[in-house]
C-alpha atoms as a PDB file:
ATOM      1  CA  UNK A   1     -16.864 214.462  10.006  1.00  0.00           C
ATOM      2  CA  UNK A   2     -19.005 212.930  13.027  1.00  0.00           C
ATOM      3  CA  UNK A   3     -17.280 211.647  16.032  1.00  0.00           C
ATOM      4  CA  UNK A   4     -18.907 208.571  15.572  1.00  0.00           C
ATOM      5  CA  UNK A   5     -16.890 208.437  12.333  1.00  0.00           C
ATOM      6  CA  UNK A   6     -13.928 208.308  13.903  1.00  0.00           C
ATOM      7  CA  UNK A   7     -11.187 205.388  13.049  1.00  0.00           C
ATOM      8  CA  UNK A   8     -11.519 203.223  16.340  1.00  0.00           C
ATOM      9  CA  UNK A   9      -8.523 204.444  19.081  1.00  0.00           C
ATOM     10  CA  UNK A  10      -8.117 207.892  17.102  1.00  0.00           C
ATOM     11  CA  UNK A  11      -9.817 209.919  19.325  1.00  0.00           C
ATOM     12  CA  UNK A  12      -7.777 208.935  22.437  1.00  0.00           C
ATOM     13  CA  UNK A  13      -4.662 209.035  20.520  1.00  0.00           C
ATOM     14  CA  UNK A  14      -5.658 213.028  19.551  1.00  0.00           C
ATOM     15  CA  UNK A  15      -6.566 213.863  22.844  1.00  0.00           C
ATOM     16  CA  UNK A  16      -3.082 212.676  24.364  1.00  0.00           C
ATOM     17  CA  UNK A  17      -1.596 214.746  21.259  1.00  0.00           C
ATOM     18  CA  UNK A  18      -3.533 217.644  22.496  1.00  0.00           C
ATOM     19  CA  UNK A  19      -2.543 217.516  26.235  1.00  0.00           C
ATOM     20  CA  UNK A  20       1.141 216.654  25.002  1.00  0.00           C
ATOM     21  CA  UNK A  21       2.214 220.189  25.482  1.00  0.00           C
ATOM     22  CA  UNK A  22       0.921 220.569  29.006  1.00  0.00           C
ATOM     23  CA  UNK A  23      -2.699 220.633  30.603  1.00  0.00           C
ATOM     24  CA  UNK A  24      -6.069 221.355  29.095  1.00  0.00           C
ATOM     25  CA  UNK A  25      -9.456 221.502  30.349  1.00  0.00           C
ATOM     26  CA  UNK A  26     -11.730 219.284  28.347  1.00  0.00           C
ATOM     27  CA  UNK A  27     -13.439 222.340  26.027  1.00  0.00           C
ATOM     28  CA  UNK A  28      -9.910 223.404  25.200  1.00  0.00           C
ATOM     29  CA  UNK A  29      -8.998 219.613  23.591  1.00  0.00           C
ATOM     30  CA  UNK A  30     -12.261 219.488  22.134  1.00  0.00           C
ATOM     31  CA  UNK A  31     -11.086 222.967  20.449  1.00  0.00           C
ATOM     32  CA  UNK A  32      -7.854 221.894  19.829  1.00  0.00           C
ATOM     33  CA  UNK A  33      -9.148 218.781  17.630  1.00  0.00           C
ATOM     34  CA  UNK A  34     -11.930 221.197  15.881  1.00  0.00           C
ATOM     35  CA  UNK A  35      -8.123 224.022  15.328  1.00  0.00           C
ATOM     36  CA  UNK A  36      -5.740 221.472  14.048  1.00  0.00           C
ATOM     37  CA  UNK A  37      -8.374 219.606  11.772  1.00  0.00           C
ATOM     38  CA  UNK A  38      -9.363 222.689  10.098  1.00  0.00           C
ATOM     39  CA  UNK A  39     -12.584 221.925  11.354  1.00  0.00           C
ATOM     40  CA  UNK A  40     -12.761 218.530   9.642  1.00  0.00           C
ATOM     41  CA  UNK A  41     -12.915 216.735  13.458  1.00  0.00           C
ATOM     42  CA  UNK A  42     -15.296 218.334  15.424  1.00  0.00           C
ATOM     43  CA  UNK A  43     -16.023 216.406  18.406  1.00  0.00           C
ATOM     44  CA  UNK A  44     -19.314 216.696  20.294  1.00  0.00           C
ATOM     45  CA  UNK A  45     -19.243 217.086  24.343  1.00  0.00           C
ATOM     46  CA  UNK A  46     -20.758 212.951  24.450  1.00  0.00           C
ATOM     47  CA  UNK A  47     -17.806 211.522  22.796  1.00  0.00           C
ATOM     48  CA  UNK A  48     -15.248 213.665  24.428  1.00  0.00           C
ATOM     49  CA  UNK A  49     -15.965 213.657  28.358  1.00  0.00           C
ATOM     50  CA  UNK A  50     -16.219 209.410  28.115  1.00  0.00           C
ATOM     51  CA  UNK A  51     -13.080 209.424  26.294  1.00  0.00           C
ATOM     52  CA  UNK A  52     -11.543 211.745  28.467  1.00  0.00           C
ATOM     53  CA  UNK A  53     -12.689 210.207  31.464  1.00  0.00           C
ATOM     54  CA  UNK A  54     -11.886 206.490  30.190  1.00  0.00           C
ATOM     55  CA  UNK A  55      -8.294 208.053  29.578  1.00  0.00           C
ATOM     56  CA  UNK A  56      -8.080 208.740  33.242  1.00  0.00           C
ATOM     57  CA  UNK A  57      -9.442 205.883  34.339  1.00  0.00           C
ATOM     58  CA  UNK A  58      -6.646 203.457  32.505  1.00  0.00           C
ATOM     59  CA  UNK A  59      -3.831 206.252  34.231  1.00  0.00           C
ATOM     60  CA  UNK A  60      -2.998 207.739  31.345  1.00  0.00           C
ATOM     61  CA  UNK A  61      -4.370 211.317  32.149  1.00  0.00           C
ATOM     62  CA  UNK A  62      -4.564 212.881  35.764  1.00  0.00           C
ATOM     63  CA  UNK A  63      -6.665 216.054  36.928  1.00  0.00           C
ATOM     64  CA  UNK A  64      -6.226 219.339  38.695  1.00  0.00           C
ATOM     65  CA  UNK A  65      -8.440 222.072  38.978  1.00  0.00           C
ATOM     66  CA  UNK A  66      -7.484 225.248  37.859  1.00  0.00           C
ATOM     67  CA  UNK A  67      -8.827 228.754  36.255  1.00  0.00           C
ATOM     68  CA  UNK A  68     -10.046 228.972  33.004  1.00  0.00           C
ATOM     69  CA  UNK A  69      -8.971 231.421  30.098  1.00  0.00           C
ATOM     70  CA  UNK A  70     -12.283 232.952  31.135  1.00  0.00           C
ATOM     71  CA  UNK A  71     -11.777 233.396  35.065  1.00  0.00           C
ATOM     72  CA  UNK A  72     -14.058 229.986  35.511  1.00  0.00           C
ATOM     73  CA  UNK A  73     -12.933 226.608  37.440  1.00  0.00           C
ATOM     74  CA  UNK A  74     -12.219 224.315  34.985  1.00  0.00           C
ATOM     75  CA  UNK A  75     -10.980 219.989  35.448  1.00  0.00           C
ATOM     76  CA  UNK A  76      -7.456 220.355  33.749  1.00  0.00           C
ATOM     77  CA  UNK A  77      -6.395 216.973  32.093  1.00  0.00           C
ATOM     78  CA  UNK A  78      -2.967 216.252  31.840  1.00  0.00           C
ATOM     79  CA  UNK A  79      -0.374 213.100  30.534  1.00  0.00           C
ATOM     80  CA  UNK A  80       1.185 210.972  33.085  1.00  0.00           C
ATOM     81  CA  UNK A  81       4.021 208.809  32.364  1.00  0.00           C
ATOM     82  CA  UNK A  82       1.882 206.121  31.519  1.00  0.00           C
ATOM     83  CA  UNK A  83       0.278 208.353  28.917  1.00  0.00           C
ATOM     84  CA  UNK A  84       3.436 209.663  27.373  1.00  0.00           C
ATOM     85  CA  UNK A  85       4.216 206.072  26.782  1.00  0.00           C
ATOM     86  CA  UNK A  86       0.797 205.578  24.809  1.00  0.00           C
ATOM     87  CA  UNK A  87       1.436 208.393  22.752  1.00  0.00           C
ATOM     88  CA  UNK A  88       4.642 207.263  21.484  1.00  0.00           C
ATOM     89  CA  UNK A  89       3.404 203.911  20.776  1.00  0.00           C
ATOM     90  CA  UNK A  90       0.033 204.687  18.999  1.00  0.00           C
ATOM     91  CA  UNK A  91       1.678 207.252  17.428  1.00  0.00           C
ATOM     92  CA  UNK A  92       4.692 204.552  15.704  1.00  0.00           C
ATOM     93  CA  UNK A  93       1.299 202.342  15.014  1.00  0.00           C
ATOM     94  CA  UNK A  94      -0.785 204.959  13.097  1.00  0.00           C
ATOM     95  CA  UNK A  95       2.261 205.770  11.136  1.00  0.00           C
ATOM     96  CA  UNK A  96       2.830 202.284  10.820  1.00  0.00           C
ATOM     97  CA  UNK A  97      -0.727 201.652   9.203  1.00  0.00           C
ATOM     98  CA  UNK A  98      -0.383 204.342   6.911  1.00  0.00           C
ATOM     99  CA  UNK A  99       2.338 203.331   5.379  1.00  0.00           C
ATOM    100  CA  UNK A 100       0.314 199.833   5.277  1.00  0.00           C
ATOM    101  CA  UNK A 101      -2.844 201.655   3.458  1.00  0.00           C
ATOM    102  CA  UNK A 102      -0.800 203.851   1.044  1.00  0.00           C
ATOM    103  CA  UNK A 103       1.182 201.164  -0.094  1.00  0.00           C
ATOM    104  CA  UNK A 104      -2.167 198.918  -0.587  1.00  0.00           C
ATOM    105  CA  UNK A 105      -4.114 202.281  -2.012  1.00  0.00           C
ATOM    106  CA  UNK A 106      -1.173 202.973  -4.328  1.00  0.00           C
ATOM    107  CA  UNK A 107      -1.296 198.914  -5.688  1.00  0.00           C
ATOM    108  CA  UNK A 108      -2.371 198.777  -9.427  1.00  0.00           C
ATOM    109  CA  UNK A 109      -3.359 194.925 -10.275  1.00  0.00           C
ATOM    110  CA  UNK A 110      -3.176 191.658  -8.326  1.00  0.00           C
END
């Protein structure tokens, strides 16, 4: 499934999932999506960075450098406060709207 196809606000909310266990450079949330998806997601480099970036910009992510898996220097992402915050709420809204759809989905007649 293309990035592009993406439900609008879904890829933020996965990439605050994925740095919700500590930091991540941006190849390792991109891999994380691709991992947890069973490859359904995979999310190309030009989606990712301006997400990730627009993330920090609104404070919800901070970064650090640090040392790849690989010996390289690598941006680490991580949550702030602010961020942890999003996640909980978009988190109680996408369950929210599925609920919504599967009861609409599930409605025979009208």
């Amino acid at each position: 499934m293309a990035g592009s196809d993406l439900y609008t606000g879904s890829l933020e909310l996965l990439i605050l999932k994925a740095l919700s266990w500590g930091p991540r450079h941006g190849y390792a949330v991109g891999r994380w999506i691709r991992d947890t998806t069973e490859e359904v997601l995979r999310i190309q480099e030009g989606a990712l960075y301006p997400a990730l970036h627009r993330l920090q910009r609104n404070g919800m992510l901070r970064e650090e450098w640090g040392v790849s898996e690989t010996g390289r220097e690598v941006k680490n992402y991580q949550l702030t406060a602010a961020g942890c915050c999003r996640l909980r709420a978009e988190t109680a809204r996408w369950h929210q709207y599925r609920t919504v759809m599967e009861t609409a989905l599930g409605a025979t007649g009208g």
